[in-house]
Structures are given as C-alpha cells and as structure tokens.
Protein backbone atom coordinates (compact mmCIF):
# COMPACT_ATOMS: atom_id res chain seq x y z
CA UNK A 1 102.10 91.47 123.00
CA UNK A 2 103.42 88.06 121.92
CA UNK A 3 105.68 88.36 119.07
CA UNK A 4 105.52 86.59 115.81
CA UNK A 5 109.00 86.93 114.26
CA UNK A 6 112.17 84.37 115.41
CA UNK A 7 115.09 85.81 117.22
CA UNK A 8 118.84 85.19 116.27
CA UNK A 9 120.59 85.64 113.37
CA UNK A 10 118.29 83.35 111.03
CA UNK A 11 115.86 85.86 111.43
CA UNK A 12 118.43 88.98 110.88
CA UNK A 13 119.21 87.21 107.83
CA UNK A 14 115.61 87.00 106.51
CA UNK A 15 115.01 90.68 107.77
CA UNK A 16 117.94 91.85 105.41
CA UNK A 17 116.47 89.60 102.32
CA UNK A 18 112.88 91.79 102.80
CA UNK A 19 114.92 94.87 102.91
CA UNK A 20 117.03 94.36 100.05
CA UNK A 21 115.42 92.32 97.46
CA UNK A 22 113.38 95.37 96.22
CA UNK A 23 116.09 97.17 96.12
CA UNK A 24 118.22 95.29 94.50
CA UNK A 25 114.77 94.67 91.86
CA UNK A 26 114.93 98.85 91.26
CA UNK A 27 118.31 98.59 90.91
CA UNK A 28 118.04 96.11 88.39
CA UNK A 29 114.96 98.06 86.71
CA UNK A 30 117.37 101.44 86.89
CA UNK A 31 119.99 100.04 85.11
CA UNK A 32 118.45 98.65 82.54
CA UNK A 33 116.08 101.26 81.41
CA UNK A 34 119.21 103.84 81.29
CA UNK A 35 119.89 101.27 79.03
CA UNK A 36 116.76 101.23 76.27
CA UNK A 37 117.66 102.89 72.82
CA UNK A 38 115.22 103.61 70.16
CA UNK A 39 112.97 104.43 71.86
CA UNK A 40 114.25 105.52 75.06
CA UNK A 41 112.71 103.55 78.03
CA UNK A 42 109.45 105.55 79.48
CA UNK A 43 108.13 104.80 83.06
CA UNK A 44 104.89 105.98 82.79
CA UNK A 45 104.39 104.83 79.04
CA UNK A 46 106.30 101.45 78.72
CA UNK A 47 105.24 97.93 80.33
CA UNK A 48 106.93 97.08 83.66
CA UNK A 49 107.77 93.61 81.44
CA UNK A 50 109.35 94.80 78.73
CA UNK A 51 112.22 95.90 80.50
CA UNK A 52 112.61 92.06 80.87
CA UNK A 53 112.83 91.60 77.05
CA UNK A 54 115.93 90.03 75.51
CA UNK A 55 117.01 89.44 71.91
CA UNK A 56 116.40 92.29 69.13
CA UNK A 57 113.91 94.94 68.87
CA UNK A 58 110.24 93.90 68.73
CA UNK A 59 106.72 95.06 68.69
CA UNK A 60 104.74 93.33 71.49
CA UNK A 61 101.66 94.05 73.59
CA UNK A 62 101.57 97.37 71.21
CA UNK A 63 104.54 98.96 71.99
CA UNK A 64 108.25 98.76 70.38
CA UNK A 65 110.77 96.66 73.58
CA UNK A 66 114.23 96.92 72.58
CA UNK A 67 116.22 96.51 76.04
CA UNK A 68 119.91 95.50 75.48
CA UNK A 69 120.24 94.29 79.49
CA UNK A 70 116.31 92.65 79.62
CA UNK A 71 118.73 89.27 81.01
CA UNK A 72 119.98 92.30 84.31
CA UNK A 73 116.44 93.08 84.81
CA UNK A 74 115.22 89.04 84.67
CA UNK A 75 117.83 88.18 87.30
CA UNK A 76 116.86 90.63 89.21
CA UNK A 77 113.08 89.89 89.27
CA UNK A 78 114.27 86.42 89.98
CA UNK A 79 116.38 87.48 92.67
CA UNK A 80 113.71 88.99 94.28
CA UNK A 81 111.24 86.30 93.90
CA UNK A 82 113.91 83.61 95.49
CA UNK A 83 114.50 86.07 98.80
CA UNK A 84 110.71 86.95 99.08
CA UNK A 85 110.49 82.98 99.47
CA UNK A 86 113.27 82.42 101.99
CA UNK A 87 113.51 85.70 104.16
CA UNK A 88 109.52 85.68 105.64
CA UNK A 89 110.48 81.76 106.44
CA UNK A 90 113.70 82.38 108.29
CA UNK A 91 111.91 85.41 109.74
CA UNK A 92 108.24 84.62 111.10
CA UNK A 93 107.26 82.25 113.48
CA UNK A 94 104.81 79.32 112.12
CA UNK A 95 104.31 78.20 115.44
CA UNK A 96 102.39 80.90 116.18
CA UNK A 97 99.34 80.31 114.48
CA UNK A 98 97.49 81.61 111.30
CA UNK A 99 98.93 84.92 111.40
CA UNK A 100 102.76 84.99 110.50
CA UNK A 101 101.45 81.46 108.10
CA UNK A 102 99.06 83.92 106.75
CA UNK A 103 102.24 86.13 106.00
CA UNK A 104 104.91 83.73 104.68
CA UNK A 105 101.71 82.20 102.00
CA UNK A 106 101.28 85.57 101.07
CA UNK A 107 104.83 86.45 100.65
CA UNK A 108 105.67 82.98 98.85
CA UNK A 109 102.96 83.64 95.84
CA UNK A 110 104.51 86.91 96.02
CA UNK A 111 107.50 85.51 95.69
CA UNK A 112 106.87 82.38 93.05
CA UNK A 113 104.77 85.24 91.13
CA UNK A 114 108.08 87.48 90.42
CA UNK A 115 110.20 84.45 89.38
CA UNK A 116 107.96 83.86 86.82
CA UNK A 117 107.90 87.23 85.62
CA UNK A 118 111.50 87.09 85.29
CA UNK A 119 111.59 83.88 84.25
CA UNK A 120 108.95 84.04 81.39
CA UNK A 121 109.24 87.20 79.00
CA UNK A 122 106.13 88.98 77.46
CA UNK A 123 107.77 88.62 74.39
CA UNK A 124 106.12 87.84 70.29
CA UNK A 125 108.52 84.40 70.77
CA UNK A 126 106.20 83.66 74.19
CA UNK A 127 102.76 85.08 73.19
CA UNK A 128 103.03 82.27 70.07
CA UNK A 129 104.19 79.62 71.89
CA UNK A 130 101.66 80.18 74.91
CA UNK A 131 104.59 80.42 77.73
CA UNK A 132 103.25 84.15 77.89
CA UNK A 133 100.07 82.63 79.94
CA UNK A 134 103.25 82.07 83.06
CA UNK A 135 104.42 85.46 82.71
CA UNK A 136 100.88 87.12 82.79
CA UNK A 137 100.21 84.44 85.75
CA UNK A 138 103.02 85.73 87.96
CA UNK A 139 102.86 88.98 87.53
CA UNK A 140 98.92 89.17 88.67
CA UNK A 141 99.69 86.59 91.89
CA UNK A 142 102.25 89.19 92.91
CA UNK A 143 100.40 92.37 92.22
CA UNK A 144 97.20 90.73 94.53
CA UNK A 145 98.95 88.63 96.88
CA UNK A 146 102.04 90.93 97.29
CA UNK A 147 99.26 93.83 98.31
CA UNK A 148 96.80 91.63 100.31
CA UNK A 149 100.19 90.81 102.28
CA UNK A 150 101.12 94.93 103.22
CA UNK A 151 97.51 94.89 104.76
CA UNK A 152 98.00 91.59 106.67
CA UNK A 153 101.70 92.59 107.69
CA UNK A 154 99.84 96.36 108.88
CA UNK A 155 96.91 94.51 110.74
CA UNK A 156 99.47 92.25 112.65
CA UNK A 157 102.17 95.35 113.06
CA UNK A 158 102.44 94.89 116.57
CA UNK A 159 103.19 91.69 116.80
CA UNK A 160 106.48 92.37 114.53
CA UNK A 161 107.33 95.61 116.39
CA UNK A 162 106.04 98.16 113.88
CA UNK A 163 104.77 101.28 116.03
CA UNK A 164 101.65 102.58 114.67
CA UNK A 165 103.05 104.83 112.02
CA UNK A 166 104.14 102.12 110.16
CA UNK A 167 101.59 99.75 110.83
CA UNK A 168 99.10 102.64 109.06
CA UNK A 169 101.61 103.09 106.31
CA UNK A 170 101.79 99.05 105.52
CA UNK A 171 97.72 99.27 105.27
CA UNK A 172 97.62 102.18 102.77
CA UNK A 173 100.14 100.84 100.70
CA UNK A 174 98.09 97.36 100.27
CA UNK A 175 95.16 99.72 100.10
CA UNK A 176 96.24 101.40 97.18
CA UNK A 177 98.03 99.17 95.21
CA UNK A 178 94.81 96.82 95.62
CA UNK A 179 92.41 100.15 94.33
CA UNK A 180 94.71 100.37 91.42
CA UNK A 181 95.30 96.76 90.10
CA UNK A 182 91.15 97.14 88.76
CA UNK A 183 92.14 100.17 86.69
CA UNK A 184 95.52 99.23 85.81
CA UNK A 185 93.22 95.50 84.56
CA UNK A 186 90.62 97.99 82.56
CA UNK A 187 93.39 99.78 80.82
CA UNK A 188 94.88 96.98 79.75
CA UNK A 189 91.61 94.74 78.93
CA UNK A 190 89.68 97.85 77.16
CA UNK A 191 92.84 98.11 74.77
CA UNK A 192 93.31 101.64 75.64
CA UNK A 193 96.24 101.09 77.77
CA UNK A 194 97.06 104.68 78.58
CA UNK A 195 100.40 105.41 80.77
CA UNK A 196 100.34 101.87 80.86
CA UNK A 197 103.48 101.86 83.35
CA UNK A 198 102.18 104.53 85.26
CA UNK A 199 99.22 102.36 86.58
CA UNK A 200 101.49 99.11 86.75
CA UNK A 201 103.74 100.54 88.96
CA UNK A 202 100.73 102.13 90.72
CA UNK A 203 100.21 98.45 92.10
CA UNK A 204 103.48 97.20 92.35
CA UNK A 205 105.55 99.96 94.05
CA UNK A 206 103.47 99.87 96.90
CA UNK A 207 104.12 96.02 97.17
CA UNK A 208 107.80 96.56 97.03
CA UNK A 209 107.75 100.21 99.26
CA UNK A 210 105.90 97.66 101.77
CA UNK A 211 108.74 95.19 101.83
CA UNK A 212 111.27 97.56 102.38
CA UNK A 213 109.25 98.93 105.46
CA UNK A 214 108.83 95.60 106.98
CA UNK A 215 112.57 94.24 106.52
CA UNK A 216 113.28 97.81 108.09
CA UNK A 217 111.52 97.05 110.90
CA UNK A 218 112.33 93.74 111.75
CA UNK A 219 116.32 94.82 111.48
CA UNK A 220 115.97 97.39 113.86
CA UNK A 221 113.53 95.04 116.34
CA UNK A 222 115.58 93.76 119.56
CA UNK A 223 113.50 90.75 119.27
CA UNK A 224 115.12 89.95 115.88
CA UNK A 225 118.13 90.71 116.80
CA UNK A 226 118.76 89.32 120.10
CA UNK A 227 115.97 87.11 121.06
CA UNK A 228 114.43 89.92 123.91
CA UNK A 229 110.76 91.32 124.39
CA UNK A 230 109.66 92.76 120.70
CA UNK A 231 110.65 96.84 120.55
CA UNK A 232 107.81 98.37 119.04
CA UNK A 233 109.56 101.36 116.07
CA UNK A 234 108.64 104.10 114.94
C-alpha cells in the first residue's frame, strides 16, 4: 500500500515532535497542579484552563484558580501547539493527495487551537476585556479538530504503517472524545458544570493519547526511518 509519510530524518524529527509534545503538555499539567494551594488542584473538579492562570488568586468561570506555575503550564500548551504545527508537516507527504493534507489541516487547527489556549488565559482580567473569546476559540478547534484528526489518522492507518490494532484504537479515541465534547458543551452551557474536568479531559485526553500513538508509530516505521517499503506495527 502506498505510503503517505516522508522518509529520512525530517520525518524522524516530526515523528518525535507527535510523540513528545503531549507529553511534555502532561508534564507541564503535572507539575503545575502539584503546585495549586488553597484549594488544592482537582482533576475531575477544576477547569483544564485554570491550571493556565497566572497572577493572584481569583474566582473565575465559578471556581477559585490560584496556580503559582499557570506561566509552566502556558508554555507548555504552547509548546505543544508549535510541534503539532511542524511535526505532521515534516512528517506526511502532501504530494500524496487529500489524505495526509487532510491530516496536517487537522493537526494545524489542532495545533493553532492549543497556542491559543496557552496563550490567552480564562482569567476575570480576559473575560472583561473580551480576549477570553481566543481562549474559548482554541480550546473548542482543538477538542473537534484534534478528535476528527484520530479518526482520519485510524481510517488512513495503513498508509502510515499502523497494523490494525492501532488503527482501531486511533478511531475509538476520536470516537469518544467526539461523543463527549456534546456533554462536556451541556455541562458547561446548562451552568451545572459538574466534574467539570472530568468531562474536559474526557475530550482532550483522547486527542493527546492519539498523538502519542501515531508519533509511536511513525518512529518505529522503516519507511520513516530509512526511506524503505512502509512496516505495518503492531
């Protein structure tokens, strides 16, 4: 099956961005949520965002964000956003039609969508001066685009040398974090906003789980790495 990735080390360099800028995003989020003091920083209760909040303790989006390292976890988003740009275009092959362009789109709203998270806080100082309007922006182009692109990367799996395993896992991921963006919306439209992180990270993990799994695959592919027929993994 004709492959859809470069060869050489361009595209083991773009392979190792998709592998590591989620982790190096939950790093980022790790750190500074051991971080949060009064209160201590909840993942299932506390906004995904307000990890990103600098300056002194506020009330925002109904809940209290006082996180000493919000700049760690900004860089970090940004980080992520920059590599999500520039590893799909060193990696996949726009010469070969609407599928790996398909991809690299995808991956650079993902991308531009993060920045902006990390670049624009959800903080009072934002919500009054309307800058807010970016961060909410960014952070719903990632969540659709970012899933939308698991389910293209899974359809296409082949063609990146993703053995069928995978190529199922990439789908369900998209699948799921798509199901749960409409419930993680209604929580927060309705005002209820239950577990509010729960259901945020219930559409973003899977994003980021899916990026990991594809920069996995493409650094262990011999077509990546050496310019031979694509090795379909595991």
């Amino acid at each position: 099956m004709k492959t859809i990735v470069h060869s050489g080390a361009a595209a083991r360099l773009g392979a190792l961005l998709l592998l590591t800028g989620p982790l190096v995003a939950w790093a980022a989020e790790l750190v500074t949520a051991a971080a949060w003091q009064h209160p201590h920083y909840s993942p299932f209760y506390n906004w995904v965002s307000h990890l990103g909040l600098t300056g002194p303790s506020q009330v925002t989006f109904g809940q209290v964000g006082n996180s000493p390292l919000g700049a760690v976890m900004d860089t970090g988003w940004v980080l992520y956003g920059i590599v999500l740009i520039v590893g799909p275009l060193l990696t996949f092959d726009l010469r070969q039609g609407p599928r790996p362009i398909a991809i690299v789109v995808l991956a650079t709203v993902s991308g531009i969508g993060v920045s902006l998270v990390g670049i624009f806080q959800d903080s009072k100082a934002d919500v009054a001066n309307g800058l807010v309007a970016f961060h909410e922006l960014g952070a719903q182009a990632v969540m659709l685009a970012g899933n939308i692109m698991a389910i293209v990367v899974g359809a296409n799996g082949a063609r990146v040398g993703m053995g069928r395993g995978r190529r199922t896992a990439s789908i369900v991921l998209g699948v799921v974090g798509l199901a749960a963006f409409p419930v993680f919306m209604a929580d927060v439209l309705t005002g209820w906003a239950w577990n509010i992180g729960m259901f945020e990270r219930a559409v973003i993990y899977p994003i980021m789980i899916g990026h990991v799994l594809l920069g996995r695959t493409l650094i262990g592919n011999r077509q990546t790495a050496c310019g031979q027929p694509i090795a379909v993994g595991r």
